[in-house]
PDB file of N, CA and C in Angstrom:
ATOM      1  N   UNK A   1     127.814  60.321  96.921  1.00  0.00           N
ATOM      2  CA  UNK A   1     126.493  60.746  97.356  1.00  0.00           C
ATOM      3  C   UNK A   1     126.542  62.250  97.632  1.00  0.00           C
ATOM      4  N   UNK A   2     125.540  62.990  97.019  1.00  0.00           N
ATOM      5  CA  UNK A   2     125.229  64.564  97.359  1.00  0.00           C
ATOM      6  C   UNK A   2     124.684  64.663  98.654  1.00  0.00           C
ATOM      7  N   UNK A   3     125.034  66.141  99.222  1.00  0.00           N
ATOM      8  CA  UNK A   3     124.532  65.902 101.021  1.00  0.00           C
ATOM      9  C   UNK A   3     122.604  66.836 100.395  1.00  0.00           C
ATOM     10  N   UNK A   4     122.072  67.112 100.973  1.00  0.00           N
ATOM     11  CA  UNK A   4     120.568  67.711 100.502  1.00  0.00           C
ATOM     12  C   UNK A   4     120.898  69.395 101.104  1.00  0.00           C
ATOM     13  N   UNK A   5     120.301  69.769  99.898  1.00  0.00           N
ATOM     14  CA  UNK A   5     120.519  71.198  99.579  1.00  0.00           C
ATOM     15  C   UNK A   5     119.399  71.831 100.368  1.00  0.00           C
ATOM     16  N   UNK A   6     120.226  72.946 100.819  1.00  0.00           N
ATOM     17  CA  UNK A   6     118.949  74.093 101.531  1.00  0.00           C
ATOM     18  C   UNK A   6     117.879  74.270 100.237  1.00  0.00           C
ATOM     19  N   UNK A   7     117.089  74.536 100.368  1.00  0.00           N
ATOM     20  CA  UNK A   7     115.807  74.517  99.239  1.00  0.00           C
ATOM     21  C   UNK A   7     115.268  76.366  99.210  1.00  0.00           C
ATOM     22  N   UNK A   8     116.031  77.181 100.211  1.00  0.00           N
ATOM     23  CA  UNK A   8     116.243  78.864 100.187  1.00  0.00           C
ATOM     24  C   UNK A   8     117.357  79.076  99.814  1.00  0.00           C
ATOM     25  N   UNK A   9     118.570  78.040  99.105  1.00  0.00           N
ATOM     26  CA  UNK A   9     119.899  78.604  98.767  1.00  0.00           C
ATOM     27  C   UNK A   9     119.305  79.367  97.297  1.00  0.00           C
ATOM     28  N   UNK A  10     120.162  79.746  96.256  1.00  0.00           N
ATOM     29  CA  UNK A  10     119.673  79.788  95.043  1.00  0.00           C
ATOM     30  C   UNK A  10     120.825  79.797  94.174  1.00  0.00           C
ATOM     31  N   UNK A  11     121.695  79.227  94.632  1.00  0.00           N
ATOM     32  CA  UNK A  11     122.941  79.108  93.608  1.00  0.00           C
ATOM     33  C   UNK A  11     122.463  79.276  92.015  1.00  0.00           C
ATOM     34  N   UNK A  12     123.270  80.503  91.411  1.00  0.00           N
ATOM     35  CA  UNK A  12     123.186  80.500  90.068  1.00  0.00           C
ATOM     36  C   UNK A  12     121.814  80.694  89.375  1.00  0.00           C
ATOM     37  N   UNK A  13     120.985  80.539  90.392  1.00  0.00           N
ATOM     38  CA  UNK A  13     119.528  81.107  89.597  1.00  0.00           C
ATOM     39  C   UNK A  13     119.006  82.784  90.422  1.00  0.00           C
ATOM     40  N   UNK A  14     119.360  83.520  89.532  1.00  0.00           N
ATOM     41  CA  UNK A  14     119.419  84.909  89.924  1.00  0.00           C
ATOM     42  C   UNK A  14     117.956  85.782  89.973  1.00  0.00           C
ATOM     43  N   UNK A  15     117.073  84.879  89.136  1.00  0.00           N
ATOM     44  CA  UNK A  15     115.488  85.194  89.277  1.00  0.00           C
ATOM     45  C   UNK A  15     114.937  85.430  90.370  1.00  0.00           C
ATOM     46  N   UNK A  16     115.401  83.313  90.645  1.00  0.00           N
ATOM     47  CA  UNK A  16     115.112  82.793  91.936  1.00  0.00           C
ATOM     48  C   UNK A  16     115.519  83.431  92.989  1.00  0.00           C
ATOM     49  N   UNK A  17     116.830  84.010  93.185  1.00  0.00           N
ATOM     50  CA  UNK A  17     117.482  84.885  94.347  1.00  0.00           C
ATOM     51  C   UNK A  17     116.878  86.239  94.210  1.00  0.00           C
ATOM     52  N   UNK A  18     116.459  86.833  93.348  1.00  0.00           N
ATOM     53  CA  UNK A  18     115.891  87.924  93.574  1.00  0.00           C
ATOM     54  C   UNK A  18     113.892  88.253  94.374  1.00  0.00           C
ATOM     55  N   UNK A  19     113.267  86.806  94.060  1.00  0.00           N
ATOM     56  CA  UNK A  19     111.883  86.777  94.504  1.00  0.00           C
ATOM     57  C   UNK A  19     112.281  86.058  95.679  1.00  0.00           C
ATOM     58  N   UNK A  20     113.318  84.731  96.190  1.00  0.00           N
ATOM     59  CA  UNK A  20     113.528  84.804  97.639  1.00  0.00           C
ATOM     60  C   UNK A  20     114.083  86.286  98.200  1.00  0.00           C
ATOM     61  N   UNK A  21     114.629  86.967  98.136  1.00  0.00           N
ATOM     62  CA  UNK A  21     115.274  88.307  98.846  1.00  0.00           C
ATOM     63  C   UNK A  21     113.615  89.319  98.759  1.00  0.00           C
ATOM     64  N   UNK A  22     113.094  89.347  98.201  1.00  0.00           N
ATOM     65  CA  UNK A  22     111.973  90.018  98.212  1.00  0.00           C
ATOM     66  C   UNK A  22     111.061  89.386  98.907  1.00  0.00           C
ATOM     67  N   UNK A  23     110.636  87.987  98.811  1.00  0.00           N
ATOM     68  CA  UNK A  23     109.897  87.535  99.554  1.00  0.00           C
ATOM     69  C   UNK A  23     110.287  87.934 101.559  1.00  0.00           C
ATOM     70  N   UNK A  24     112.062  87.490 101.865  1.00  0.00           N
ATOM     71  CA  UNK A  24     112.413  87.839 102.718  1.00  0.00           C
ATOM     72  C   UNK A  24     111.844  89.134 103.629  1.00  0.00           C
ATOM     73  N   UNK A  25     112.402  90.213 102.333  1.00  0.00           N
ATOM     74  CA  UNK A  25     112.287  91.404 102.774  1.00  0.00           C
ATOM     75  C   UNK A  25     110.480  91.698 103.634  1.00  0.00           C
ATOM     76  N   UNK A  26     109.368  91.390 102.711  1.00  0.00           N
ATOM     77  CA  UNK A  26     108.156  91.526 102.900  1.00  0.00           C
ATOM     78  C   UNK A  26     107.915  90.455 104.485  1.00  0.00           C
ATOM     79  N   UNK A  27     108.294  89.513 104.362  1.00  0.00           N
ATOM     80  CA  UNK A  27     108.307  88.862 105.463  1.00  0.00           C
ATOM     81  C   UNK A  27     108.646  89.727 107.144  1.00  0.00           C
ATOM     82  N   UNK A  28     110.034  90.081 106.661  1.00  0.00           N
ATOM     83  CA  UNK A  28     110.616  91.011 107.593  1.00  0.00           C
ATOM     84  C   UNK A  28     109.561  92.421 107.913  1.00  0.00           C
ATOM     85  N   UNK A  29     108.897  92.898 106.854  1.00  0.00           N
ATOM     86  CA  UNK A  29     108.327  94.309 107.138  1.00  0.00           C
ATOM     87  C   UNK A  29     107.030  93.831 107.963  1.00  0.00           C
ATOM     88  N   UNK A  30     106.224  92.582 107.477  1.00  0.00           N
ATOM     89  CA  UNK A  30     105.108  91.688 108.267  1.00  0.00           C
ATOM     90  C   UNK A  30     105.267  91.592 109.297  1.00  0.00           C
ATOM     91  N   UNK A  31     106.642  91.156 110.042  1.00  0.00           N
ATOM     92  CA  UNK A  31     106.476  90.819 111.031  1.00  0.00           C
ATOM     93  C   UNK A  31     107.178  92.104 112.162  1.00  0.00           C
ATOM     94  N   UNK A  32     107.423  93.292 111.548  1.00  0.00           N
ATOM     95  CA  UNK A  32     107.534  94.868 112.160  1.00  0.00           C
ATOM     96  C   UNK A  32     106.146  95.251 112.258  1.00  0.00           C
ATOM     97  N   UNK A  33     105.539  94.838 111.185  1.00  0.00           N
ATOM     98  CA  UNK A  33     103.696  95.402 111.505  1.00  0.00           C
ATOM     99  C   UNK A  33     102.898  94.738 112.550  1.00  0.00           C
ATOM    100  N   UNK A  34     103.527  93.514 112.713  1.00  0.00           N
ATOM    101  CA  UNK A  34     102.807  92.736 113.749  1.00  0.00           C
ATOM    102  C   UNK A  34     103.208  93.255 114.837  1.00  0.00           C
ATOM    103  N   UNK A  35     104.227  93.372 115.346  1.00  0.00           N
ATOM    104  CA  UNK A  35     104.801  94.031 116.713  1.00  0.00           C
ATOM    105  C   UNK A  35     104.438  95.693 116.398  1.00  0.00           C
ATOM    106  N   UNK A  36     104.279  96.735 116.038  1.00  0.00           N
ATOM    107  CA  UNK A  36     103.781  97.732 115.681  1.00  0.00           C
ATOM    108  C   UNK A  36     102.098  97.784 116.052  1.00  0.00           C
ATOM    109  N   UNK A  37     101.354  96.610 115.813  1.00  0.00           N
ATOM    110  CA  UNK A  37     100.123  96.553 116.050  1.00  0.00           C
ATOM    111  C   UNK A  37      99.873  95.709 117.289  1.00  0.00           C
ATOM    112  N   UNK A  38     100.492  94.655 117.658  1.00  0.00           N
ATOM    113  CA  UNK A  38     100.234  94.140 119.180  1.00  0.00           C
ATOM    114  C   UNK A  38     100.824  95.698 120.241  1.00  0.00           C
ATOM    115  N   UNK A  39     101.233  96.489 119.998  1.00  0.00           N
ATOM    116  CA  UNK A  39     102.264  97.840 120.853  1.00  0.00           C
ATOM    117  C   UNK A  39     101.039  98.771 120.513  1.00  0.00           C
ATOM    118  N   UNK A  40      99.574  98.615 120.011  1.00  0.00           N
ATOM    119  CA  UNK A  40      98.646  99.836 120.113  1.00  0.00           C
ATOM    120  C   UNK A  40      98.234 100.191 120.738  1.00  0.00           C
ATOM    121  N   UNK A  41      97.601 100.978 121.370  1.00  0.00           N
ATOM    122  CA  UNK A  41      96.902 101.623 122.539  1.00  0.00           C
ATOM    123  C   UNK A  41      96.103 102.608 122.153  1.00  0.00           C
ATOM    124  N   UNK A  42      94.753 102.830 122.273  1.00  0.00           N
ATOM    125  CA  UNK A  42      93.850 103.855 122.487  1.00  0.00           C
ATOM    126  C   UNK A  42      93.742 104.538 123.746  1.00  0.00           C
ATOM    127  N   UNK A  43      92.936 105.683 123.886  1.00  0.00           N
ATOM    128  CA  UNK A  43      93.253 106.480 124.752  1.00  0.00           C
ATOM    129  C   UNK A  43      91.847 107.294 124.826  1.00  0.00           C
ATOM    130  N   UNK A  44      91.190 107.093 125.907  1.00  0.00           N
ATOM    131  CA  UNK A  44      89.658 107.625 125.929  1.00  0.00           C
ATOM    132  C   UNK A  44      89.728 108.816 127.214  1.00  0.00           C
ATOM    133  N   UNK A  45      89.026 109.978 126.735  1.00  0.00           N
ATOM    134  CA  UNK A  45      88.452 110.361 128.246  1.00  0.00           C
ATOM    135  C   UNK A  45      87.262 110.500 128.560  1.00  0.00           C
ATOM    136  N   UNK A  46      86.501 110.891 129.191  1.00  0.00           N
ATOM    137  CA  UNK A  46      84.904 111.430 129.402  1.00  0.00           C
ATOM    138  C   UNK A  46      85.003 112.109 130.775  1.00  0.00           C
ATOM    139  N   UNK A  47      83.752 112.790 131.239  1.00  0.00           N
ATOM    140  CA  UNK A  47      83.836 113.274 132.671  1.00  0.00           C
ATOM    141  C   UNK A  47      84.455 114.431 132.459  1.00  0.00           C
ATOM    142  N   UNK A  48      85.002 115.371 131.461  1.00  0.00           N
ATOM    143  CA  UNK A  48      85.425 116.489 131.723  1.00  0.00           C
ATOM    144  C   UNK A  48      86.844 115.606 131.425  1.00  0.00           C
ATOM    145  N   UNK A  49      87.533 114.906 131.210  1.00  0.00           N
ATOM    146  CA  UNK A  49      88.890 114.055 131.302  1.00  0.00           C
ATOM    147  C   UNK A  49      89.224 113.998 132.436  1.00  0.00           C
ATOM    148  N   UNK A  50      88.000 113.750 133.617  1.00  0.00           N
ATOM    149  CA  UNK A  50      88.377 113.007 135.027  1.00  0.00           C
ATOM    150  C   UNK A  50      88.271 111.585 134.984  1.00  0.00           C
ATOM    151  N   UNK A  51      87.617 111.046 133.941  1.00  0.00           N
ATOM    152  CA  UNK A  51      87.999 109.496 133.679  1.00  0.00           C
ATOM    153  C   UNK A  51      88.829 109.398 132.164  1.00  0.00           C
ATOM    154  N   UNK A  52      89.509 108.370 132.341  1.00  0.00           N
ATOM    155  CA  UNK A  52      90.321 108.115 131.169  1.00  0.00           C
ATOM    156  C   UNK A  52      90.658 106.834 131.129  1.00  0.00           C
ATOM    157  N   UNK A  53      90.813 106.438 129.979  1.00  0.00           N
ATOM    158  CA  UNK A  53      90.741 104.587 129.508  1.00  0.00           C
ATOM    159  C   UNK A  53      92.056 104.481 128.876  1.00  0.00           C
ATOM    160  N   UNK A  54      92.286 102.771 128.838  1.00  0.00           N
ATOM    161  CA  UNK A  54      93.205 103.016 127.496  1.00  0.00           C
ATOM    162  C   UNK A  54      93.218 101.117 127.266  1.00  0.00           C
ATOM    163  N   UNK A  55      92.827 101.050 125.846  1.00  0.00           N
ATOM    164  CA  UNK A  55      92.546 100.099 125.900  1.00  0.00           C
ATOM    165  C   UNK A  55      93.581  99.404 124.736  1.00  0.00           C
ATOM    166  N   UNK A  56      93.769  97.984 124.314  1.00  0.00           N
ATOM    167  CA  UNK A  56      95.044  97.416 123.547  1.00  0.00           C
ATOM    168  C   UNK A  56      93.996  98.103 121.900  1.00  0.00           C
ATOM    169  N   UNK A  57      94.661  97.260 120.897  1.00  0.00           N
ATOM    170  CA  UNK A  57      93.689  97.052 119.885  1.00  0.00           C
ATOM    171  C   UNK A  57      92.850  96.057 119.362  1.00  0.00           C
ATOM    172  N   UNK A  58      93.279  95.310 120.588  1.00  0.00           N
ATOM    173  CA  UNK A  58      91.962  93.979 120.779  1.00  0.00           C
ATOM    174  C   UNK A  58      90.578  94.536 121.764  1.00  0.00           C
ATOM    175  N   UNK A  59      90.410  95.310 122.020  1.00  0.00           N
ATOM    176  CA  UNK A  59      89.780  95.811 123.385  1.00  0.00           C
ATOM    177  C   UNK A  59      89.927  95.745 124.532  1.00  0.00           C
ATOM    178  N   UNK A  60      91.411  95.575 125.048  1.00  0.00           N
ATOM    179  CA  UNK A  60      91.705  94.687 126.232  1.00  0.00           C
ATOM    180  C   UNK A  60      91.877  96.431 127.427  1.00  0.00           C
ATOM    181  N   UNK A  61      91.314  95.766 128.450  1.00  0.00           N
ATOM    182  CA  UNK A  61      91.706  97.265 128.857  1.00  0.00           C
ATOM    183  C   UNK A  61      93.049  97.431 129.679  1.00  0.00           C
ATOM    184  N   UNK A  62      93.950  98.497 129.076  1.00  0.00           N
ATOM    185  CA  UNK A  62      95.282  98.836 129.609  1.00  0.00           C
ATOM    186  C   UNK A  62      95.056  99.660 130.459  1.00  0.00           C
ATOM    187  N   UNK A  63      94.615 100.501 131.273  1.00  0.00           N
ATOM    188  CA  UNK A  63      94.746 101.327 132.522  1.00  0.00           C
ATOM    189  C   UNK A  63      92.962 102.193 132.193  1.00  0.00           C
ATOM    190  N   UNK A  64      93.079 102.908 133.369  1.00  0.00           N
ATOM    191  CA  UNK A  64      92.327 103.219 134.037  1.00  0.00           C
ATOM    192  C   UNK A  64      92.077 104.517 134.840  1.00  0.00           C
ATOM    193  N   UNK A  65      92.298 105.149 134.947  1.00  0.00           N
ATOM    194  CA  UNK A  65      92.459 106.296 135.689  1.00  0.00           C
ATOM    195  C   UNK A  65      91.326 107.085 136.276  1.00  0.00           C
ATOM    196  N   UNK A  66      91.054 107.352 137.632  1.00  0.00           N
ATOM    197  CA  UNK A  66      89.699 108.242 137.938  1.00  0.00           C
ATOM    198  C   UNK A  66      90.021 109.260 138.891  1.00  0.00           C
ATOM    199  N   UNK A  67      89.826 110.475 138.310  1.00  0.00           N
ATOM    200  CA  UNK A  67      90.185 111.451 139.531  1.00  0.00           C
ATOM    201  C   UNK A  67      89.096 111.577 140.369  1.00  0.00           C
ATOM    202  N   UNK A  68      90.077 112.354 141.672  1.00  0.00           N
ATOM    203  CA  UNK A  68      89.004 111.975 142.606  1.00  0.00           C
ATOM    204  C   UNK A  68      87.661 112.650 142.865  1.00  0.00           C
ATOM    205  N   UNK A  69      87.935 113.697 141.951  1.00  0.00           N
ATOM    206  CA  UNK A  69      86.391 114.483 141.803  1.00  0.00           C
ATOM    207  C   UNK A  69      85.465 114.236 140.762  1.00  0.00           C
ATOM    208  N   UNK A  70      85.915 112.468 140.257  1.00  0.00           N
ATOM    209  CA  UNK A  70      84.922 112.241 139.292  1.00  0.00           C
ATOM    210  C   UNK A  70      83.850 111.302 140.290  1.00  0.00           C
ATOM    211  N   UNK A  71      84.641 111.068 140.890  1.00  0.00           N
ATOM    212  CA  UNK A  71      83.864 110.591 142.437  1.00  0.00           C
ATOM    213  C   UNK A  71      82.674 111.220 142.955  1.00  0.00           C
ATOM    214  N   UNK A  72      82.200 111.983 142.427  1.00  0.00           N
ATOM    215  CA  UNK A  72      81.323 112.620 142.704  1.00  0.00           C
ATOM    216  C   UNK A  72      79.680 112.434 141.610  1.00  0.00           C
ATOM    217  N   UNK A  73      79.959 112.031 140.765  1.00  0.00           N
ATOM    218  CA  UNK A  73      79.395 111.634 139.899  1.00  0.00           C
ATOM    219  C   UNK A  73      78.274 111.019 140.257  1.00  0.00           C
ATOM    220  N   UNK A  74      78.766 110.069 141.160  1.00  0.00           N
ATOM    221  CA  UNK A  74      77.714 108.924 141.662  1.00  0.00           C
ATOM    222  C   UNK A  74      77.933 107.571 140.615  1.00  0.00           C
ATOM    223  N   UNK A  75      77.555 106.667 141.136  1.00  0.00           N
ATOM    224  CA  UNK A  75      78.006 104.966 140.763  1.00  0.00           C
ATOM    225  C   UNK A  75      77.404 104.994 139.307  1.00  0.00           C
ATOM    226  N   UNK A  76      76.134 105.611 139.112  1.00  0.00           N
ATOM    227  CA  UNK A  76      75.769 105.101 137.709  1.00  0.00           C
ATOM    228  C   UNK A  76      76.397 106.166 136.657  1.00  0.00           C
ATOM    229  N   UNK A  77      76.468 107.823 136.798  1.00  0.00           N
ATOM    230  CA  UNK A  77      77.309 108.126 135.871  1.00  0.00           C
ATOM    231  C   UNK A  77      78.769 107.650 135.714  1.00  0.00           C
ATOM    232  N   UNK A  78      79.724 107.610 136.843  1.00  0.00           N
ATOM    233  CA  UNK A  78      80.593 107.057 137.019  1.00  0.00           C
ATOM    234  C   UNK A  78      80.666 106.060 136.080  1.00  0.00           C
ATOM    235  N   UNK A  79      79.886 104.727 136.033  1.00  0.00           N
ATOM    236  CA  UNK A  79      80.249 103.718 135.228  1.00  0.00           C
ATOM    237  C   UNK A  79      79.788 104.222 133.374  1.00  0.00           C
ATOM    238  N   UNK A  80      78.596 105.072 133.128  1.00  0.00           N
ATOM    239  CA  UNK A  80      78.702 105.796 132.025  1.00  0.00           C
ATOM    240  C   UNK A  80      80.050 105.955 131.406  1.00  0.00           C
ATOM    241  N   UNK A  81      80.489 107.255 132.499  1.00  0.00           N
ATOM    242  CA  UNK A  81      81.760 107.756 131.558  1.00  0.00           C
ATOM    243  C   UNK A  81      82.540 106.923 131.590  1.00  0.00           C
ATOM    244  N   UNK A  82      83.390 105.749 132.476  1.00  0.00           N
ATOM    245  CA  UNK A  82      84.112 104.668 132.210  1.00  0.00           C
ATOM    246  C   UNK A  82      83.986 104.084 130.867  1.00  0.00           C
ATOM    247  N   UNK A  83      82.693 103.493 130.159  1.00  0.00           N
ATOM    248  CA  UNK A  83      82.086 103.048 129.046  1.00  0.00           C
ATOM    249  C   UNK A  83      82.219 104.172 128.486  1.00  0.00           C
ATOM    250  N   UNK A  84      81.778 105.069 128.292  1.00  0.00           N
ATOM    251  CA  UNK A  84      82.534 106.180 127.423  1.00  0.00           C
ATOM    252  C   UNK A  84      83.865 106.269 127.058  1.00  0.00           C
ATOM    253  N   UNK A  85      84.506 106.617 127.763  1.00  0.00           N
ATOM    254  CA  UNK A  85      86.098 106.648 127.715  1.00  0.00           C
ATOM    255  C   UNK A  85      86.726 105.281 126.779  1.00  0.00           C
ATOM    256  N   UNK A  86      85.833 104.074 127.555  1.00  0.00           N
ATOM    257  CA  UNK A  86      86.651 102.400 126.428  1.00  0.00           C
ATOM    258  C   UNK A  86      86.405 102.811 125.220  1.00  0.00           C
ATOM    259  N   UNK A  87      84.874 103.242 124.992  1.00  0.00           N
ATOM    260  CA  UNK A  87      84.788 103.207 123.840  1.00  0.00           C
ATOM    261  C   UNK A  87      85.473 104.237 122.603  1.00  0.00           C
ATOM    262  N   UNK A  88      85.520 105.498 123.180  1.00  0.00           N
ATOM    263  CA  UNK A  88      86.540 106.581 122.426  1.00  0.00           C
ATOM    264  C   UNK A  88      87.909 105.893 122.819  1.00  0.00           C
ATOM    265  N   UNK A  89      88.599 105.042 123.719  1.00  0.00           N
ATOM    266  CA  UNK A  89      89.502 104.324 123.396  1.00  0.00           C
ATOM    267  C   UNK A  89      89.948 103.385 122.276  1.00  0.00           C
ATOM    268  N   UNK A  90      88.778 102.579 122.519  1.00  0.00           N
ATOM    269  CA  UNK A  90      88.525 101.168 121.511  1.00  0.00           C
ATOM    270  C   UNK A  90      88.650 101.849 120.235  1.00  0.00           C
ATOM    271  N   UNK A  91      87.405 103.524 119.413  1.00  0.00           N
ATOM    272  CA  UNK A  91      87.696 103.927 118.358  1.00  0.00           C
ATOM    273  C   UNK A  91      89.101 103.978 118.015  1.00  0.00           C
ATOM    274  N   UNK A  92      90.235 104.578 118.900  1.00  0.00           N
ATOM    275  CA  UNK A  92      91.223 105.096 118.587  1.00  0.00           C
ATOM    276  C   UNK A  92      91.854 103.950 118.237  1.00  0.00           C
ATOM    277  N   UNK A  93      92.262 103.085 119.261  1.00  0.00           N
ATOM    278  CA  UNK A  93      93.246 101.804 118.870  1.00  0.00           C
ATOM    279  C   UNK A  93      92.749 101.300 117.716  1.00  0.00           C
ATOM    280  N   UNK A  94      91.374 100.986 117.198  1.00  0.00           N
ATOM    281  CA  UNK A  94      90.947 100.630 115.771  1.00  0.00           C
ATOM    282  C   UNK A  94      91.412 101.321 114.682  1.00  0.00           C
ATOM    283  N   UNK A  95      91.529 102.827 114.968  1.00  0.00           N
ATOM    284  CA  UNK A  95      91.572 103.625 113.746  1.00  0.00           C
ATOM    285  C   UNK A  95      93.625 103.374 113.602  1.00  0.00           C
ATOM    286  N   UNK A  96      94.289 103.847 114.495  1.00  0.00           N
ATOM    287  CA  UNK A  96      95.778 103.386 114.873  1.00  0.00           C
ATOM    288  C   UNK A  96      95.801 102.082 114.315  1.00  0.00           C
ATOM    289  N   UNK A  97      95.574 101.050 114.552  1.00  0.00           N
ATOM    290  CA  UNK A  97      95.898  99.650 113.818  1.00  0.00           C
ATOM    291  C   UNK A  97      95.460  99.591 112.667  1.00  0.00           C
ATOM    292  N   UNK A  98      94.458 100.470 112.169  1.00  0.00           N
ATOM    293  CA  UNK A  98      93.753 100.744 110.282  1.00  0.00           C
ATOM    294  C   UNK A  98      94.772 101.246 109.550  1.00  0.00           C
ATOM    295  N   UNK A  99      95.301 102.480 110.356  1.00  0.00           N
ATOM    296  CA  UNK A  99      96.040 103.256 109.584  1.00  0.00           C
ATOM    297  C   UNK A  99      97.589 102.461 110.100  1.00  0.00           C
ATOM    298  N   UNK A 100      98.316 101.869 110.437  1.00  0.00           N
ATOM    299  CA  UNK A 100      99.315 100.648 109.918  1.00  0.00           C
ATOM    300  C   UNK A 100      99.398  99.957 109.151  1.00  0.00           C
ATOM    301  N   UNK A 101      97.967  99.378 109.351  1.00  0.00           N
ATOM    302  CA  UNK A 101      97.641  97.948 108.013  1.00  0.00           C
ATOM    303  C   UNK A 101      97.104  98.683 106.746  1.00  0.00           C
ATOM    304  N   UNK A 102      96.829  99.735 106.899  1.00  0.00           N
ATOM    305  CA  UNK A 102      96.488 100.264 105.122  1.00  0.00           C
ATOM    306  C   UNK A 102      97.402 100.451 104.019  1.00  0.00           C
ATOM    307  N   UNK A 103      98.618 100.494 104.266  1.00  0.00           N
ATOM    308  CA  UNK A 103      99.298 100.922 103.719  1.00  0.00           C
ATOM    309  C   UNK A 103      99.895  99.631 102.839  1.00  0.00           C
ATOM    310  N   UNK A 104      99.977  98.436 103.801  1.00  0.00           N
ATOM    311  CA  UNK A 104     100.301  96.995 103.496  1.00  0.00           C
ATOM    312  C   UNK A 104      99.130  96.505 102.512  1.00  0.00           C
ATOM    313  N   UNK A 105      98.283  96.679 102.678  1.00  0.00           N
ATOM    314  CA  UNK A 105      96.366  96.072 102.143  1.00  0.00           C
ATOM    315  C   UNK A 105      96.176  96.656 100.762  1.00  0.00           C
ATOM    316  N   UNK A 106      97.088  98.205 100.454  1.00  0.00           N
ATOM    317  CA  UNK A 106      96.254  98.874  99.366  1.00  0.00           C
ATOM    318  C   UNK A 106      96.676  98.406  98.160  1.00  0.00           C
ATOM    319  N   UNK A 107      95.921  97.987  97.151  1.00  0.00           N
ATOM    320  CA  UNK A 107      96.076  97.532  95.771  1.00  0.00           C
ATOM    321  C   UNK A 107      95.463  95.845  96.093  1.00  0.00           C
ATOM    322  N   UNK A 108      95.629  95.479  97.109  1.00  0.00           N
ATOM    323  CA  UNK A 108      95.695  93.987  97.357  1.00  0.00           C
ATOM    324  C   UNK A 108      93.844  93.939  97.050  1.00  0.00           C
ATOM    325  N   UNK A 109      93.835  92.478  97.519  1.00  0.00           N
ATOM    326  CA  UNK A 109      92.501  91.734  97.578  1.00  0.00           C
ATOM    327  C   UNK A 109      91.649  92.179  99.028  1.00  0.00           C
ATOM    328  N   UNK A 110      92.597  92.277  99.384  1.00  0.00           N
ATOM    329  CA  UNK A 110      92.306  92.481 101.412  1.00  0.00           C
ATOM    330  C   UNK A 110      91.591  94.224 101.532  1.00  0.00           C
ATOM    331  N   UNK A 111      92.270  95.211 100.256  1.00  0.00           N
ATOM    332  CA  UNK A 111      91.901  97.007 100.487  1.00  0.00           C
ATOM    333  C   UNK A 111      90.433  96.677  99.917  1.00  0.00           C
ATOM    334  N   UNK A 112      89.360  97.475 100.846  1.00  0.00           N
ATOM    335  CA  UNK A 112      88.357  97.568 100.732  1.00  0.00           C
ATOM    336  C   UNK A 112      87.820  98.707  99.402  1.00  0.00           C
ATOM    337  N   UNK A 113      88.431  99.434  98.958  1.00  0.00           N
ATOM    338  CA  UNK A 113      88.475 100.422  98.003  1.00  0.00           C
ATOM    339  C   UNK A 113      88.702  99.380  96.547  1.00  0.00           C
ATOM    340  N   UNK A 114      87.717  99.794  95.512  1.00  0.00           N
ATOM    341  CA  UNK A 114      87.712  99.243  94.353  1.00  0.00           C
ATOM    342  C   UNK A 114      88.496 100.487  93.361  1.00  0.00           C
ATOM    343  N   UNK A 115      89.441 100.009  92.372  1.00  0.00           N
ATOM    344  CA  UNK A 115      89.823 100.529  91.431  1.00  0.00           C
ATOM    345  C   UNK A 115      88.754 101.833  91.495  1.00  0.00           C
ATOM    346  N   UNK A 116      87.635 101.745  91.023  1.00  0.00           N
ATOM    347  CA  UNK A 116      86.201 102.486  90.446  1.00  0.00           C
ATOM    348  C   UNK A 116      86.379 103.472  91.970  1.00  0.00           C
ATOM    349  N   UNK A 117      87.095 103.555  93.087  1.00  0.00           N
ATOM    350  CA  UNK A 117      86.584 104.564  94.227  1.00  0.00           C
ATOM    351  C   UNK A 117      85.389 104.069  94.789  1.00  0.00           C
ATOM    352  N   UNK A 118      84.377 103.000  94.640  1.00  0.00           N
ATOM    353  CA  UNK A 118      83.234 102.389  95.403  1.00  0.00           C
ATOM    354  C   UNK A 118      84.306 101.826  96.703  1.00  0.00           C
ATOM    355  N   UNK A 119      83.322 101.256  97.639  1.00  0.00           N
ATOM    356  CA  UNK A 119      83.727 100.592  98.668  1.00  0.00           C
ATOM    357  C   UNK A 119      83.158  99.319  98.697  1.00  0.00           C
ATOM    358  N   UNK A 120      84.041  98.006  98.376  1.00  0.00           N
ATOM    359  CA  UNK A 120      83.399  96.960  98.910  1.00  0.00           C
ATOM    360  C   UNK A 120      82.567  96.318 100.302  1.00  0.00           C
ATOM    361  N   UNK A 121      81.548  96.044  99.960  1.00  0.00           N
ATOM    362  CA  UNK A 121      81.318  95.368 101.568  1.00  0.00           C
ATOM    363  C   UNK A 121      81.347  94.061 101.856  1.00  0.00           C
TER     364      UNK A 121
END
């Protein structure tokens, strides 16, 4: 009786060992982009950069910062520039996680750019 073969070995088929090792490899660079892109951070200010944001690239907010002479502002600009700041945050971490994943996407089905230079929508 034969014992059951790994089904990723590739004994003697050298094709086969060359598109598993490539497949590997791409696997491996996928999952550097994934940790590369959960590790993003945007970075907002407003108020003169007496408020400042910083948010993940999900929108999650990572810190916060208010000096104390933005305190002066009063409660409703105050919360303005806060919302200001996420949002020039939020741009950044979007554009930072674009420019990671573009590089992986281009030629594919997934790059928004057509052969022709149009842009799909």
């Amino acid at each position: 009786m034969t014992s059951p073969r790994d089904p990723l070995t590739t004994t003697g088929d050298e094709e086969l060992g060359r598109l598993l090792r490539g497949y590997q490899q791409d696997l491996a660079e996928l999952e550097g982009l994934r940790d590369r892109i959960a590790a993003v951070k945007g970075r907002g200010e407003a108020a003169d950069g007496r408020v400042v944001v910083e948010v993940t690239q999900t929108g999650t907010l990572a810190g916060v910062t208010i000096d104390p002479r933005a305190m002066r502002l009063g409660s409703e600009q105050l919360a303005a520039a806060i919302m200001e700041a996420a949002g020039r945050a939020g741009r950044q971490a979007e554009q930072e996680a674009q420019d990671l994943v573009t590089p992986f996407i281009a030629g594919t089905l997934l790059d928004g750019d057509r052969a022709d230079g149009t842009r799909r929508r």
